[in-house]
N, C-alpha and C. Protein backbone atom coordinates (compact mmCIF):
# COMPACT_ATOMS: atom_id res chain seq x y z
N UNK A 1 9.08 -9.50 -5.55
CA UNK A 1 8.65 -8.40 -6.36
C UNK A 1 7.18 -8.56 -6.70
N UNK A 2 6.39 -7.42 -7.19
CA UNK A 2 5.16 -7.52 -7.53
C UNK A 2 4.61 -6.71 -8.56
N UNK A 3 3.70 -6.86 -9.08
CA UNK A 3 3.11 -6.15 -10.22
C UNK A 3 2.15 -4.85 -9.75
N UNK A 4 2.22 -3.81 -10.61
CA UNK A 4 2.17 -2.68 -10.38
C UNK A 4 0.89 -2.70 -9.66
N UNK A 5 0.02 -3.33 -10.03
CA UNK A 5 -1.56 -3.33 -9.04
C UNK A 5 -1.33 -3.94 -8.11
N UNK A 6 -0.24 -5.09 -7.78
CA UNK A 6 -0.34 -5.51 -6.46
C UNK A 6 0.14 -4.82 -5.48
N UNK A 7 1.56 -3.73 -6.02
CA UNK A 7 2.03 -3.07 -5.03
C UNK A 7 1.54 -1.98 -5.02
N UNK A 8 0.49 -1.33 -5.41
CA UNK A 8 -0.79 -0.26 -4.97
C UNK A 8 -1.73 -0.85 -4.05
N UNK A 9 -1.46 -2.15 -4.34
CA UNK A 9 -2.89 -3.36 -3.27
C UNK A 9 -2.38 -3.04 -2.01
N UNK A 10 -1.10 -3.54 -1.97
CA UNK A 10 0.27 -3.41 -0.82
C UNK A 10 0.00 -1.99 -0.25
N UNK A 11 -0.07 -1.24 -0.76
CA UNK A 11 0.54 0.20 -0.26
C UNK A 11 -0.52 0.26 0.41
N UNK A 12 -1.70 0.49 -0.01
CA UNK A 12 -2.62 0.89 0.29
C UNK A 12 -2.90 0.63 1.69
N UNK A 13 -2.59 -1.14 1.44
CA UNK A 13 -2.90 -1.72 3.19
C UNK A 13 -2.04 -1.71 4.03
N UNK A 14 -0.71 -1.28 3.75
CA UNK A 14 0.09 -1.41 4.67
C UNK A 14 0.13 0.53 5.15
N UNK A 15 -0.28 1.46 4.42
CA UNK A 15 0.06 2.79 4.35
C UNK A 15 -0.47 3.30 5.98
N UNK A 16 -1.54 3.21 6.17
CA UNK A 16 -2.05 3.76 7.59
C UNK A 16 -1.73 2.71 8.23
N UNK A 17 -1.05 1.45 8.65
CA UNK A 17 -1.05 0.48 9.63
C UNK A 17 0.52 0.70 10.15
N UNK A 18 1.16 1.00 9.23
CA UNK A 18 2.76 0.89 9.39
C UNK A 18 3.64 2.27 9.96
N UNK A 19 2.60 3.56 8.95
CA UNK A 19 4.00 4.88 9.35
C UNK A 19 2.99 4.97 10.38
N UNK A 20 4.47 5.78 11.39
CA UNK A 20 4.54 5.70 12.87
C UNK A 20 5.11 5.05 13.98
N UNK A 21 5.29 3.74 13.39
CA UNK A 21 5.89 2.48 13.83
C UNK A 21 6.97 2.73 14.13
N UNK A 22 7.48 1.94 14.58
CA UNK A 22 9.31 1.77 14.61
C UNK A 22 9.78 0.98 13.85
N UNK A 23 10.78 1.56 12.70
CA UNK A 23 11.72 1.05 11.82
C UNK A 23 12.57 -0.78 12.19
N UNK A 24 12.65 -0.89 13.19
CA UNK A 24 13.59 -1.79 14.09
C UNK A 24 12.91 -1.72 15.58
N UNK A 25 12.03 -2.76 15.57
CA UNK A 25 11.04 -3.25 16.40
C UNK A 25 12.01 -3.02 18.20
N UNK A 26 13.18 -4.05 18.16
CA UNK A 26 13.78 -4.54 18.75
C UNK A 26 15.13 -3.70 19.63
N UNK A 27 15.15 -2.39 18.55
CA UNK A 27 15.68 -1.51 19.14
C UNK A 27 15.24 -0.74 20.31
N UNK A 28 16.08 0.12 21.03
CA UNK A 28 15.77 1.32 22.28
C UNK A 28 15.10 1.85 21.54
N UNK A 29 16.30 2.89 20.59
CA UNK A 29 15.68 4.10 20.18
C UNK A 29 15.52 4.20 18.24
N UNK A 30 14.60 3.26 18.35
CA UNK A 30 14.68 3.07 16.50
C UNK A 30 13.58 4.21 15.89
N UNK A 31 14.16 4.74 14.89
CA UNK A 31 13.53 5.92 14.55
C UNK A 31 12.06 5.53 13.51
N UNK A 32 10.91 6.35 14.01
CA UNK A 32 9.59 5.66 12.86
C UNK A 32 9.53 5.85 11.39
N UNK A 33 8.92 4.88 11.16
CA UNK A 33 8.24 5.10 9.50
C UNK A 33 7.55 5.97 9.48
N UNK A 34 8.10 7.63 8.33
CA UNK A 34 7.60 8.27 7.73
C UNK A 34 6.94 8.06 6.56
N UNK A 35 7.25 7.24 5.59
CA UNK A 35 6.70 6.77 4.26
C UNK A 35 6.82 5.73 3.84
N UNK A 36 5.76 5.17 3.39
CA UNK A 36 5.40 3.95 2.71
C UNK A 36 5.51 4.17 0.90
N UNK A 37 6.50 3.89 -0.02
CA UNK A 37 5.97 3.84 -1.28
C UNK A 37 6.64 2.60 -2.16
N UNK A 38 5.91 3.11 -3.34
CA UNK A 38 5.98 1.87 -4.49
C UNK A 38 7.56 2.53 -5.40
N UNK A 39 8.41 1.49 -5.22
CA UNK A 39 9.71 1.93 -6.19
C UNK A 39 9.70 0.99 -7.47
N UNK A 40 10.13 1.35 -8.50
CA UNK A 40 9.89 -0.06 -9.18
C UNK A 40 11.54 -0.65 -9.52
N UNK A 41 11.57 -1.51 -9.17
CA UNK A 41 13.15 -2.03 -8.99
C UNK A 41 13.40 -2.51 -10.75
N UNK A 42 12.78 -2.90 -11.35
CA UNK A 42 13.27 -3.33 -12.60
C UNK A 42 12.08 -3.44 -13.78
N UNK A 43 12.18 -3.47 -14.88
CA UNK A 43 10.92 -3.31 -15.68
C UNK A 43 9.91 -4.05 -15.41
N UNK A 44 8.66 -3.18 -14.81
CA UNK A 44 7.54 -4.20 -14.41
C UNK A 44 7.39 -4.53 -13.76
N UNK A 45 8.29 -4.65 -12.58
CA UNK A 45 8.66 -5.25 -11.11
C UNK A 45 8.95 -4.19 -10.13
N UNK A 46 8.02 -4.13 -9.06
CA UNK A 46 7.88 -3.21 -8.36
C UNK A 46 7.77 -4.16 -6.66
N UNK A 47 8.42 -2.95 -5.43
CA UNK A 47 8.69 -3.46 -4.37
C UNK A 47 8.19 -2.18 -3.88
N UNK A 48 8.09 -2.24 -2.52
CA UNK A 48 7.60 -1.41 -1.17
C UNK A 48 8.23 -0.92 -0.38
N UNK A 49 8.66 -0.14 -0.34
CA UNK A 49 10.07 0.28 0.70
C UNK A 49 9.19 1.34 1.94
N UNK A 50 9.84 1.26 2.81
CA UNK A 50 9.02 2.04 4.10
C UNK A 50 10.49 2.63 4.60
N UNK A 51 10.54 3.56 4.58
CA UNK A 51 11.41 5.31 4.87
C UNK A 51 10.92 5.57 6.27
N UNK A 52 12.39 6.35 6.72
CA UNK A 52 12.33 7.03 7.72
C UNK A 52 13.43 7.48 8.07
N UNK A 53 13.52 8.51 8.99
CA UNK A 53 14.71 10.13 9.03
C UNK A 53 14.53 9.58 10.24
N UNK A 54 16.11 9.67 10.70
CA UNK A 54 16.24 10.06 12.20
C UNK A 54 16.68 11.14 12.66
N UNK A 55 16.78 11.62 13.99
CA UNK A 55 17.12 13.14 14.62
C UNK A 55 18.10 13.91 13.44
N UNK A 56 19.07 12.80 13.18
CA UNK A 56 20.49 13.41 12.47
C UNK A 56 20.28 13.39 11.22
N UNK A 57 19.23 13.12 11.15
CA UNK A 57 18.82 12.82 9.29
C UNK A 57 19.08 12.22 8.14
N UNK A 58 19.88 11.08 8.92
CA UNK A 58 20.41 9.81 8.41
C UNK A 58 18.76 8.92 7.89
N UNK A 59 18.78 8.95 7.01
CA UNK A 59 17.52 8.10 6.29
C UNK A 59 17.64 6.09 6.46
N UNK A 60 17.02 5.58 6.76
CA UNK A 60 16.86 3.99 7.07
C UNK A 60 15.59 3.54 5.72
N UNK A 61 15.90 2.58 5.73
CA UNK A 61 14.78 1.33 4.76
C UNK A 61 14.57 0.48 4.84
N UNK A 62 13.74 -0.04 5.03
CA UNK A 62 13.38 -1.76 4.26
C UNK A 62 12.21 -1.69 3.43
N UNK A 63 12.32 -3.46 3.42
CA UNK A 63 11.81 -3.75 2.55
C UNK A 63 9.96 -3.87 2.76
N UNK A 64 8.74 -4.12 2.66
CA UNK A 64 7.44 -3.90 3.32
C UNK A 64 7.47 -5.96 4.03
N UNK A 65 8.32 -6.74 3.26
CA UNK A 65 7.90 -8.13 4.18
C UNK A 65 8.84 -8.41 5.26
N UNK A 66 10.18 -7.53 5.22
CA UNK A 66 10.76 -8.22 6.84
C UNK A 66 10.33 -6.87 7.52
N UNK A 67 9.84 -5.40 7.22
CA UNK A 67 8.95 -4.47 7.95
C UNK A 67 7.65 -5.39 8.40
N UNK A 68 7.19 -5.81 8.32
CA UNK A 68 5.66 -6.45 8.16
C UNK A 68 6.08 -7.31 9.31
N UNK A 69 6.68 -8.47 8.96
CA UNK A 69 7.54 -9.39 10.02
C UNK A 69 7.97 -9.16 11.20
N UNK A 70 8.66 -7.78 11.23
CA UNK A 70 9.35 -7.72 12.67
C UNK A 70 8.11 -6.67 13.39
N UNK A 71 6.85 -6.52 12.74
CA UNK A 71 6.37 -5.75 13.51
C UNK A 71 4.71 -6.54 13.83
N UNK A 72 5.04 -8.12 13.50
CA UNK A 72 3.83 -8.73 13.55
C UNK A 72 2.40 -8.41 12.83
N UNK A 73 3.09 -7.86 11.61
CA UNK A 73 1.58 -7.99 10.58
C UNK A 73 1.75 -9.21 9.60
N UNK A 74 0.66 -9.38 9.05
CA UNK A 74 0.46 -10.20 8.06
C UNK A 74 1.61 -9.94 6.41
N UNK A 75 1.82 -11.36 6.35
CA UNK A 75 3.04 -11.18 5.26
C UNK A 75 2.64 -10.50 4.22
N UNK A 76 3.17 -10.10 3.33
CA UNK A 76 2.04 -9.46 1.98
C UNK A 76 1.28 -10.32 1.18
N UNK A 77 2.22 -11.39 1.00
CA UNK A 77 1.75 -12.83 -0.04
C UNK A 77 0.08 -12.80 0.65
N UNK A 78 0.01 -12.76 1.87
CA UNK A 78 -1.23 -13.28 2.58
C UNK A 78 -2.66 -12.68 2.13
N UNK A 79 -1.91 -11.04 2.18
CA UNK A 79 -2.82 -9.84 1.93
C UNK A 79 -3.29 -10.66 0.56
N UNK A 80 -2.06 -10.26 -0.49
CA UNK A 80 -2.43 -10.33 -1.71
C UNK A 80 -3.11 -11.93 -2.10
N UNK A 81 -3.14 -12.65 -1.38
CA UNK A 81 -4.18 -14.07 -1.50
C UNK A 81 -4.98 -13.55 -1.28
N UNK A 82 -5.73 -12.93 -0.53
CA UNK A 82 -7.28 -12.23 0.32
C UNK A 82 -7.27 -13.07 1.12
């Protein structure tokens, strides 16, 4: 989890690098990331979720560090070190 400026830090850098992508790297036909945003999971504590619709409009998620992971970017911890 992260604090509200870090996961605006997050968004920010992951926002143009990620939608477009494929949801599930490893799949044929894995449907892309439409949206990147900040949810806040519990008071003060906020996470990154990256969205996306497929043909049937069944909606998919994760989380922005095993998104990040399976698509060979930098972990967030890394970002947010500088």
């Amino acid at each position: 989890m992260y604090t509200e400026k870090q996961a605006e830090q997050l968004c920010r850098y992951y926002s143009n690098i990620i939608i477009g992508k494929p949801i599930y790297r490893f799949k044929l036909e894995s449907p892309s990331i439409t949206a990147v945003r900040i949810e806040e999971i519990s008071s003060n504590e906020f996470d990154i979720i990256c969205y996306t619709k497929s043909l049937e409009g069944i909606g998919f998620f994760r989380d922005i560090r095993s998104a990040a992971k399976e698509l060979g970017l930098p972990a967030p911890a890394k970002i947010l070190a500088g």
